[in-house]
C-alpha atoms as a PDB file:
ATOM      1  CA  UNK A   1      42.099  49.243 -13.533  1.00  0.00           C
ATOM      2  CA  UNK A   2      45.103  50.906 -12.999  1.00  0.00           C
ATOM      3  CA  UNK A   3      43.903  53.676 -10.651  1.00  0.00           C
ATOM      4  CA  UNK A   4      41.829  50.726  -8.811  1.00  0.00           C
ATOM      5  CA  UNK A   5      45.251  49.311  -8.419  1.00  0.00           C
ATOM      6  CA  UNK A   6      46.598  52.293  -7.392  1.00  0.00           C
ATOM      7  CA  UNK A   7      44.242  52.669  -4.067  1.00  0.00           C
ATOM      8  CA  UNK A   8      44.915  49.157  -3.417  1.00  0.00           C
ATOM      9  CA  UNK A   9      48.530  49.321  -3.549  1.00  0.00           C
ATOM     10  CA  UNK A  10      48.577  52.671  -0.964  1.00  0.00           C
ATOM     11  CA  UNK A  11      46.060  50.745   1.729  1.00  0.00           C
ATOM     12  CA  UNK A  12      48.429  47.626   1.361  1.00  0.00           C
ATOM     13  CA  UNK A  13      52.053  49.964   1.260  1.00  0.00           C
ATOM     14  CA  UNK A  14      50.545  51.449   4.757  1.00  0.00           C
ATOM     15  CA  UNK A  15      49.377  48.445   6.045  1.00  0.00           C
ATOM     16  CA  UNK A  16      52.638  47.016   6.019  1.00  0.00           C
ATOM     17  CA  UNK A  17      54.078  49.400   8.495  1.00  0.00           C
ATOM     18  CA  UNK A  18      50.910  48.932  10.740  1.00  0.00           C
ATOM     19  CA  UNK A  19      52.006  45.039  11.320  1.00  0.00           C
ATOM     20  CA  UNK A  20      53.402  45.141  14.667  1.00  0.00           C
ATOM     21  CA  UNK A  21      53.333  42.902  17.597  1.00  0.00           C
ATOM     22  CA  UNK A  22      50.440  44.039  19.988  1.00  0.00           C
ATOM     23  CA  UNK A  23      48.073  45.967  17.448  1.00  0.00           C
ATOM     24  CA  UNK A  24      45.040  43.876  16.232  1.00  0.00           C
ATOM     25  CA  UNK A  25      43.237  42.166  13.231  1.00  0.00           C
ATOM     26  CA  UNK A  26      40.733  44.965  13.721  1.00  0.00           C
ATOM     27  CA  UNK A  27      42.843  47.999  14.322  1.00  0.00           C
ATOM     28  CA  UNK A  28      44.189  46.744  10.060  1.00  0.00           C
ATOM     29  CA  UNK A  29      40.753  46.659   9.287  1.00  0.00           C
ATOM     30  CA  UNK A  30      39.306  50.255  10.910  1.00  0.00           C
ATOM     31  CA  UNK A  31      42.799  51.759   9.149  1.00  0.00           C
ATOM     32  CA  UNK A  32      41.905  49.972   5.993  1.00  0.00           C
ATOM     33  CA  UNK A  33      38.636  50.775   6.011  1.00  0.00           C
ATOM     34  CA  UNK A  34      38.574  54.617   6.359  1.00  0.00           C
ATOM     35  CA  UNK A  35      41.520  54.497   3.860  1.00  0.00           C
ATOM     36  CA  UNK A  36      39.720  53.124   1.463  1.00  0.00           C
ATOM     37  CA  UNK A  37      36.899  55.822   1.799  1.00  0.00           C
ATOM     38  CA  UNK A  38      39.181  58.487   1.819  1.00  0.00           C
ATOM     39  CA  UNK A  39      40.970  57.863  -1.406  1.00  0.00           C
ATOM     40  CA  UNK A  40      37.558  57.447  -3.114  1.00  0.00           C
ATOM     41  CA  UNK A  41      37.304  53.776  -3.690  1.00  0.00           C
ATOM     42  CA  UNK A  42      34.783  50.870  -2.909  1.00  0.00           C
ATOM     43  CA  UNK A  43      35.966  48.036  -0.719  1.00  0.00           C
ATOM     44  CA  UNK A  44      35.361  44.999  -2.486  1.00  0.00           C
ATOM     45  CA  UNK A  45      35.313  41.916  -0.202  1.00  0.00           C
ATOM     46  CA  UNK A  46      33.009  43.613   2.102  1.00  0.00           C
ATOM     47  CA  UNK A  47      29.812  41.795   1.511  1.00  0.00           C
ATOM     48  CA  UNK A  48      31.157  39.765  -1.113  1.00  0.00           C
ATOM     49  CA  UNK A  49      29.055  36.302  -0.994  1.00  0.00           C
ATOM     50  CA  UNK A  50      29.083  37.535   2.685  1.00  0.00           C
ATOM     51  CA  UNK A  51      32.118  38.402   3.573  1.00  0.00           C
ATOM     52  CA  UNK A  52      31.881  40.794   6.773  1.00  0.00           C
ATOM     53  CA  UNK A  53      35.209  42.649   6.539  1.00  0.00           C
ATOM     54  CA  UNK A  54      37.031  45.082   4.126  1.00  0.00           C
ATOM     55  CA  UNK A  55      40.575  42.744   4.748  1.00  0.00           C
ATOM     56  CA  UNK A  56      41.254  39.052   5.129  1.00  0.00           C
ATOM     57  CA  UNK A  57      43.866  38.884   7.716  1.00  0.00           C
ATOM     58  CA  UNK A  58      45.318  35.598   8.039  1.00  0.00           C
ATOM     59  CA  UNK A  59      48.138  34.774  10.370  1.00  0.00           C
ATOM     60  CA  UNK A  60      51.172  32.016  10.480  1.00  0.00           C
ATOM     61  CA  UNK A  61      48.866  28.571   9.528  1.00  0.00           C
ATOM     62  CA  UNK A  62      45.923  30.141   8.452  1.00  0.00           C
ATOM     63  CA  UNK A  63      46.257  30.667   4.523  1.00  0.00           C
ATOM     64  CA  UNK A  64      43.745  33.027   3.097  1.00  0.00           C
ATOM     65  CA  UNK A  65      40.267  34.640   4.388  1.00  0.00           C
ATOM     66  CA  UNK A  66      41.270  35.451   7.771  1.00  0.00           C
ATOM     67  CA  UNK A  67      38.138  37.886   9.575  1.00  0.00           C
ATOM     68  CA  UNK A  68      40.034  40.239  11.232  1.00  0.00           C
ATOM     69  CA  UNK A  69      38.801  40.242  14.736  1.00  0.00           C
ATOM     70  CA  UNK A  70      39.795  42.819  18.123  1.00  0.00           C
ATOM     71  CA  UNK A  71      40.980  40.135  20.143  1.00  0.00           C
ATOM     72  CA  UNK A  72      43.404  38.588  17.614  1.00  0.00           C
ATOM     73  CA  UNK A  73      46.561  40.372  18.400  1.00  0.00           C
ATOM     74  CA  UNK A  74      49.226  40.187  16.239  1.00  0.00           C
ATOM     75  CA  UNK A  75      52.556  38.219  18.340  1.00  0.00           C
ATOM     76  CA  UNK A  76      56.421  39.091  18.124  1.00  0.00           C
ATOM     77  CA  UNK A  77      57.376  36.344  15.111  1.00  0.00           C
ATOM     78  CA  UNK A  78      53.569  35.921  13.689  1.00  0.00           C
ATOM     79  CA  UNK A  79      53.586  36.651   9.688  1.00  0.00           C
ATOM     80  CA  UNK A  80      50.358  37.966   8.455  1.00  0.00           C
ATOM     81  CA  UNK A  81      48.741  38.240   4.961  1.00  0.00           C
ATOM     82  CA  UNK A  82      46.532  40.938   4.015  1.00  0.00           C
ATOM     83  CA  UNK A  83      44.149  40.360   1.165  1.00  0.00           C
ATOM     84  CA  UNK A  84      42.611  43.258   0.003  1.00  0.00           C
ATOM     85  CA  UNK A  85      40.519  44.609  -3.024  1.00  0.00           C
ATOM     86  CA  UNK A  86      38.842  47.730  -4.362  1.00  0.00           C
ATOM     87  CA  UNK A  87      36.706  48.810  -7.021  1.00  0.00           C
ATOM     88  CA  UNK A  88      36.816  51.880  -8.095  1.00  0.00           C
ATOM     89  CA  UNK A  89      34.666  53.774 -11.390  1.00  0.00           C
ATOM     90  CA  UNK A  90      33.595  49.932 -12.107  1.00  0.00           C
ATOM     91  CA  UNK A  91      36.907  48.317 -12.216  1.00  0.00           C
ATOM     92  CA  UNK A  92      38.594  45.916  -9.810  1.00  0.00           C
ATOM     93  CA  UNK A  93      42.357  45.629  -7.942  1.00  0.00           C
ATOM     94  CA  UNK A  94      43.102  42.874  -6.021  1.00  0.00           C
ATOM     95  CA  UNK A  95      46.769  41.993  -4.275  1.00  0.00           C
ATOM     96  CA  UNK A  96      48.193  40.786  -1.383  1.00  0.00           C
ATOM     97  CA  UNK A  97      51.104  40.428   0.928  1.00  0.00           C
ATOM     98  CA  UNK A  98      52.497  38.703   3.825  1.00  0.00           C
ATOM     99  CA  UNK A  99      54.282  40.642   6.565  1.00  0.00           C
ATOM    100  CA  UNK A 100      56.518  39.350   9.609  1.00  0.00           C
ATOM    101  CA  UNK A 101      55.647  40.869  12.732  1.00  0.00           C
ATOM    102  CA  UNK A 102      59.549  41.651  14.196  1.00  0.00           C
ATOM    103  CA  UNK A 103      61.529  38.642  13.900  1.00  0.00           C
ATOM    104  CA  UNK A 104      60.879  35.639  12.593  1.00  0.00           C
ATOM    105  CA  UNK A 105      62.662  31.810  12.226  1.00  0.00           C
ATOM    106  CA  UNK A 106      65.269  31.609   9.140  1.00  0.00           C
ATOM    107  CA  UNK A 107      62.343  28.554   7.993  1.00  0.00           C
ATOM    108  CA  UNK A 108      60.019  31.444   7.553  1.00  0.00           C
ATOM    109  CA  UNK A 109      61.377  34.329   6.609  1.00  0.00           C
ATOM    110  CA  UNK A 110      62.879  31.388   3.659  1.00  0.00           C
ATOM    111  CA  UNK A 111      59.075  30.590   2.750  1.00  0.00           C
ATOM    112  CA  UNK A 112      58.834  34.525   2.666  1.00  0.00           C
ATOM    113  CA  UNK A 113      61.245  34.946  -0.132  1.00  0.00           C
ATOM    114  CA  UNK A 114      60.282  32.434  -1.777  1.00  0.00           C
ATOM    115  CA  UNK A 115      56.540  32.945  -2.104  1.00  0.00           C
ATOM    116  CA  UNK A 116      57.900  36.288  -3.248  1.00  0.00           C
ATOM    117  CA  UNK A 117      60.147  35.385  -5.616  1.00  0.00           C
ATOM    118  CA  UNK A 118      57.540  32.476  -7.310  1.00  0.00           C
ATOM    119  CA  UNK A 119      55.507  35.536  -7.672  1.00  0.00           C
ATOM    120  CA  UNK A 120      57.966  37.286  -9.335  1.00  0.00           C
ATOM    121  CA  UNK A 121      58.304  34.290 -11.794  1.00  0.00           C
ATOM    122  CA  UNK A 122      54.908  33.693 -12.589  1.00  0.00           C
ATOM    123  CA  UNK A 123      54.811  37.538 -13.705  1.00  0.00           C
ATOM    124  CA  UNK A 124      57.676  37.039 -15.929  1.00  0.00           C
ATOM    125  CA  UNK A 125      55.497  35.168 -17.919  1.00  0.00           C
ATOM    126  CA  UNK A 126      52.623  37.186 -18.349  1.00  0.00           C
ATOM    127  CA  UNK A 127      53.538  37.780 -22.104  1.00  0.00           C
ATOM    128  CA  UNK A 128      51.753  37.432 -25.348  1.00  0.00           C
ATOM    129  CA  UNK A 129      52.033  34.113 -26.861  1.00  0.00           C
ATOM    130  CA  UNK A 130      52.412  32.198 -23.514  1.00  0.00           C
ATOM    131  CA  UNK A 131      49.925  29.696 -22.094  1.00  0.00           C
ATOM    132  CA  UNK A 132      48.462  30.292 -19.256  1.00  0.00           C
ATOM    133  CA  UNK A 133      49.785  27.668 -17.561  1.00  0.00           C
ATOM    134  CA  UNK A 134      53.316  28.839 -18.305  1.00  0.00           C
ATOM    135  CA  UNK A 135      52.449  31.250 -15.283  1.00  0.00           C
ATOM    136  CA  UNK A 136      51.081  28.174 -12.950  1.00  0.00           C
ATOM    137  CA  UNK A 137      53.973  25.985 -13.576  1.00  0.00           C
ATOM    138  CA  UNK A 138      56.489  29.249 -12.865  1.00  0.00           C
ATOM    139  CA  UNK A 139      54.870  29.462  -9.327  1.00  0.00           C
ATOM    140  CA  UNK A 140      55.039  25.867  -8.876  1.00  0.00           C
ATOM    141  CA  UNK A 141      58.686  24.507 -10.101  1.00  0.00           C
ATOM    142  CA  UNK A 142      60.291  27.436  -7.751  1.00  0.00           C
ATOM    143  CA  UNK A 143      58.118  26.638  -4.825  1.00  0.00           C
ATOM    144  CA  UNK A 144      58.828  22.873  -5.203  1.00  0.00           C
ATOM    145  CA  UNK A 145      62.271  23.225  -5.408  1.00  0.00           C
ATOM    146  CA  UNK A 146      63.136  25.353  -2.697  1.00  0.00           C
ATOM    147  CA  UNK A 147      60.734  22.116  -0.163  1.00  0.00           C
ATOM    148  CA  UNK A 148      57.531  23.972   0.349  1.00  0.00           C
ATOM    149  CA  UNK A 149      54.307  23.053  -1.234  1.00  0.00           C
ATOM    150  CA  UNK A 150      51.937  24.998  -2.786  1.00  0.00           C
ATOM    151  CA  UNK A 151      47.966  25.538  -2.146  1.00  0.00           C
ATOM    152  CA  UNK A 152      45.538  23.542  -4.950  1.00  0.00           C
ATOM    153  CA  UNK A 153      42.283  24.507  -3.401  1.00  0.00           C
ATOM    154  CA  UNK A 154      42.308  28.450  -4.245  1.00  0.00           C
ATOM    155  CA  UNK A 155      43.316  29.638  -7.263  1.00  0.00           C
ATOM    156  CA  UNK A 156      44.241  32.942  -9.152  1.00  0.00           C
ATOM    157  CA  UNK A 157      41.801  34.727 -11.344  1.00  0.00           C
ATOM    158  CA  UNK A 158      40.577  36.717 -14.001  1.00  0.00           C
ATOM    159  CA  UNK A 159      39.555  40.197 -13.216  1.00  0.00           C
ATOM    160  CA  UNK A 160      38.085  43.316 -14.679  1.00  0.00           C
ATOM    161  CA  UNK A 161      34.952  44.651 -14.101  1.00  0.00           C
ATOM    162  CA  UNK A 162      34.233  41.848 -11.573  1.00  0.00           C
ATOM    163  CA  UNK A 163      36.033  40.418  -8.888  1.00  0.00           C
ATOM    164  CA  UNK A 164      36.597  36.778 -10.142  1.00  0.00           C
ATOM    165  CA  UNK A 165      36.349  36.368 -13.959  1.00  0.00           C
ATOM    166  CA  UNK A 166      37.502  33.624 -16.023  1.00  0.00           C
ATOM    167  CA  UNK A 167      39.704  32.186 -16.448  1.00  0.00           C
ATOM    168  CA  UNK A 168      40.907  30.547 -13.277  1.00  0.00           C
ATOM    169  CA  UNK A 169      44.799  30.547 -12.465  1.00  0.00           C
ATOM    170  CA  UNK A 170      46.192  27.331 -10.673  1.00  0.00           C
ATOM    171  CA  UNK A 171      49.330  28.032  -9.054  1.00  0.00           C
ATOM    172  CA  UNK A 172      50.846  24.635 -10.428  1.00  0.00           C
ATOM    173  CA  UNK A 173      50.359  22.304 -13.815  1.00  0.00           C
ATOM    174  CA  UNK A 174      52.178  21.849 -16.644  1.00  0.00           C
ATOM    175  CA  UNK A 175      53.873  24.580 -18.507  1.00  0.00           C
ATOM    176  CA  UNK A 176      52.208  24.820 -22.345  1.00  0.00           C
ATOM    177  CA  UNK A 177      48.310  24.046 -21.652  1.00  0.00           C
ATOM    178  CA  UNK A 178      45.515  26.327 -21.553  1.00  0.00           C
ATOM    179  CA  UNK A 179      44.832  29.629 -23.477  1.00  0.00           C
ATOM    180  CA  UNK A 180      47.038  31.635 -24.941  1.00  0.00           C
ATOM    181  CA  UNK A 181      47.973  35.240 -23.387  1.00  0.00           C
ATOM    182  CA  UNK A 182      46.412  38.211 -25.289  1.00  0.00           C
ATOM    183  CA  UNK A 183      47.343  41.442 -24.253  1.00  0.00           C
ATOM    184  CA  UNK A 184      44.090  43.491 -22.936  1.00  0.00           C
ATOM    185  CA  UNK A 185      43.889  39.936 -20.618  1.00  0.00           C
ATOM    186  CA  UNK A 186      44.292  40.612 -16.851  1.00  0.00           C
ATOM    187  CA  UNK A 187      45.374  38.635 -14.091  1.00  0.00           C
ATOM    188  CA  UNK A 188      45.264  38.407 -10.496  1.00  0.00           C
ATOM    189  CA  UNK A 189      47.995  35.893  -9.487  1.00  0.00           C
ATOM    190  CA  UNK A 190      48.587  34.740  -6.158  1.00  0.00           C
ATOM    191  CA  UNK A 191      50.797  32.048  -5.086  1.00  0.00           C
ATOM    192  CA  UNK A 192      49.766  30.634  -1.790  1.00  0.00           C
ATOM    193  CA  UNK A 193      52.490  28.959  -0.319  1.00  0.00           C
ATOM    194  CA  UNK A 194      53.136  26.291   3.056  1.00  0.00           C
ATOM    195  CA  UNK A 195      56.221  25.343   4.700  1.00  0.00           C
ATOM    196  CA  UNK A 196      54.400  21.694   5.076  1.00  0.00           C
ATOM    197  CA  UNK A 197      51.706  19.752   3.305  1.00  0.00           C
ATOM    198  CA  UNK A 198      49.710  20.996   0.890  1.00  0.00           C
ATOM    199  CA  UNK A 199      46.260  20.433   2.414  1.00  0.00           C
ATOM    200  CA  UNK A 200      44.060  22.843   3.608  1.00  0.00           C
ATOM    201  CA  UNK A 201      40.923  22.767   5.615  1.00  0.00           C
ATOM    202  CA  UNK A 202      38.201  25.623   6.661  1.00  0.00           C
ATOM    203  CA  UNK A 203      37.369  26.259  10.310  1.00  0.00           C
ATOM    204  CA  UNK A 204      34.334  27.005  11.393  1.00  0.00           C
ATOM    205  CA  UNK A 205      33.262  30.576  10.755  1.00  0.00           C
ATOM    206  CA  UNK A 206      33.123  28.909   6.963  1.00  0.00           C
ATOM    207  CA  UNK A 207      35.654  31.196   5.861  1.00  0.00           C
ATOM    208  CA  UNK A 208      39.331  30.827   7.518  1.00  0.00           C
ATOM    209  CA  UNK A 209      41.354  28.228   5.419  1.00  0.00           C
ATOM    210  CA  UNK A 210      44.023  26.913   7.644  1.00  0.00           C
ATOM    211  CA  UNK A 211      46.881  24.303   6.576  1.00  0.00           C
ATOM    212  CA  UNK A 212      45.849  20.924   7.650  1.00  0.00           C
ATOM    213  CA  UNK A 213      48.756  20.262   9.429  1.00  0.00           C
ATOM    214  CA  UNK A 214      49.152  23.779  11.185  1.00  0.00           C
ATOM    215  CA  UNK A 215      52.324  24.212   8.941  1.00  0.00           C
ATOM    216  CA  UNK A 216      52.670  28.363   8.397  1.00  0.00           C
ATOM    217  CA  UNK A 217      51.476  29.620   4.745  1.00  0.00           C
ATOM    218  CA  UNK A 218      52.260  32.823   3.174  1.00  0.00           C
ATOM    219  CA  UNK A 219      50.604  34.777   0.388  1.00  0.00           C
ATOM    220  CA  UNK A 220      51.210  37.337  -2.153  1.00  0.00           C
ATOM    221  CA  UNK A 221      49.237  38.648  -5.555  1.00  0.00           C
ATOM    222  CA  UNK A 222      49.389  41.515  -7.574  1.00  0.00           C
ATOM    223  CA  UNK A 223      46.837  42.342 -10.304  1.00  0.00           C
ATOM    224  CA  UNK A 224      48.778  42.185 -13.719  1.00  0.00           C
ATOM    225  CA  UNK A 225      47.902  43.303 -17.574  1.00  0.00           C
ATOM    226  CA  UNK A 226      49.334  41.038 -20.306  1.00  0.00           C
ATOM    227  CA  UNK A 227      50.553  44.107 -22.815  1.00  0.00           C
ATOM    228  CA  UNK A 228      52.901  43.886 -25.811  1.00  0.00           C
ATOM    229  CA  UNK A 229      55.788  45.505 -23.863  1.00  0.00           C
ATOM    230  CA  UNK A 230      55.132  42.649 -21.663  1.00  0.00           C
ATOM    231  CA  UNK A 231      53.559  42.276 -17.839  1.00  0.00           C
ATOM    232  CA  UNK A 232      52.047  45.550 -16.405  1.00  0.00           C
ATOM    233  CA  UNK A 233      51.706  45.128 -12.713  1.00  0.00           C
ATOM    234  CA  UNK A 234      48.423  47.349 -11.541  1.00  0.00           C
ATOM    235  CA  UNK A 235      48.514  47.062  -8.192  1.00  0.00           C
ATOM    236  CA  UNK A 236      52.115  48.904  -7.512  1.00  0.00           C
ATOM    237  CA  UNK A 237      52.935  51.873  -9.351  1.00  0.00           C
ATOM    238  CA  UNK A 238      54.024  52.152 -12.570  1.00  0.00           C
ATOM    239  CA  UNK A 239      57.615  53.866 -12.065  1.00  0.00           C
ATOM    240  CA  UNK A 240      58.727  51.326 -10.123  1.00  0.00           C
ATOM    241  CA  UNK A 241      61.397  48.452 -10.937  1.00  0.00           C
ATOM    242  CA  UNK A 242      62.460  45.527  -9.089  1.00  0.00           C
ATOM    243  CA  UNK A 243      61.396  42.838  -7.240  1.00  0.00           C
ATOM    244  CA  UNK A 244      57.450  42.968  -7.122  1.00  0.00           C
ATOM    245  CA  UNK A 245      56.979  43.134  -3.492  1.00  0.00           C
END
């Protein structure tokens, strides 16, 4: 899982540089697409329960499972996840991360940070003995108190040598509830995070979730290993130290 991680982290790490006002959806998606190839790996939302693309690009309101698109140009101030997966020799690596486009209002580079930093907390407590909703309730209680809200209708994950195994990962609840955290157990957790309201609603295309009321929403998720030294994050290498994103 590790060296799925690995490929993931590298598309994502270059990605990040490619966010620039004027360059599109698409032009993400080609880069991310032929990346993938090269470095040996197997896109894994491609096709997944129909999924078209190798990315879900989602910018300012729209929370998760963007389609990147060539006429959806990325705008001076726009932030924009990338969601992004890979499986490679029959494991899976899922993370994502949300990426202003120049400059951007103090309100949202603030929801930035703190989406970020919820992350951050909810990895903390990826540790043996801890309930799973220790990690929920870590994303939750820093969102909260910083005024944002956090998304109820998607969830983190389980995942191994599938996409989305159990057990499902609620980015709020009570701390203490659920199972307890075993190490060989991995987690893909990924706080999805408004400036508004909570609610969400799906356009059209029957994949785009968008904030209800058009507030801006920002994502982030890393692919971690519950070991007895503690949380292993996959998706980033291993030498590194610091903040997780």
């Amino acid at each position: 899982m590790y060296r799925a991680g690995q490929v993931v982290w590298q598309v994502l790490a270059a990605l990040k540089e490619k966010v620039q006002p004027g360059v599109s959806t698409m032009d993400l998606e080609v880069f991310a697409a032929g990346r993938t190839a090269e470095l040996g790996a197997r896109p894994a939302f491609k096709g997944y329960l129909g999924f078209p693309c190798v990315l879900c690009t989602s910018i300012n309101e729209e929370v998760v499972h963007g389609i990147p698109s060539a006429a959806r140009k990325i705008r001076e101030g726009d932030i924009v996840s990338i969601d992004f997966g890979v499986e490679l020799g029959g494991y899976y690596g899922d993370a994502a991360v949300t990426v202003p486009a120049g400059k951007v209002a103090p309100e949202t580079e603030s929801l930035l940070q703190v989406t970020r930093e919820s992350l951050d907390r909810a990895i903390d407590k990826v540790r043996p003995g801890n309930r799973l909703s220790d990690v929920s309730h870590a994303v939750e209680s820093w969102v909260v108190q910083h005024g944002f809200t956090v998304v109820r209708e998607f969830v983190g994950h389980g995942i191994g040598t599938r996409m989305h195994e159990e057990p499902q990962l609620p980015n709020y609840g009570e701390p203490g509830r659920g199972p307890r955290l075993q190490p060989g157990m991995v987690l893909a957790i990924e706080p999805m995070v408004n400036a508004g309201a909570a609610g969400v609603v799906v356009l059209g295309d029957k994949w785009t979730a968008v904030t209800a009321d058009r507030s801006r929403s920002a994502h982030f998720e890393h692919t971690v290993a519950v070991t007895e030294n503690g949380p292993w994050i996959l998706t980033r290498p291993r030498e590194m130290a610091g903040p997780s994103w």
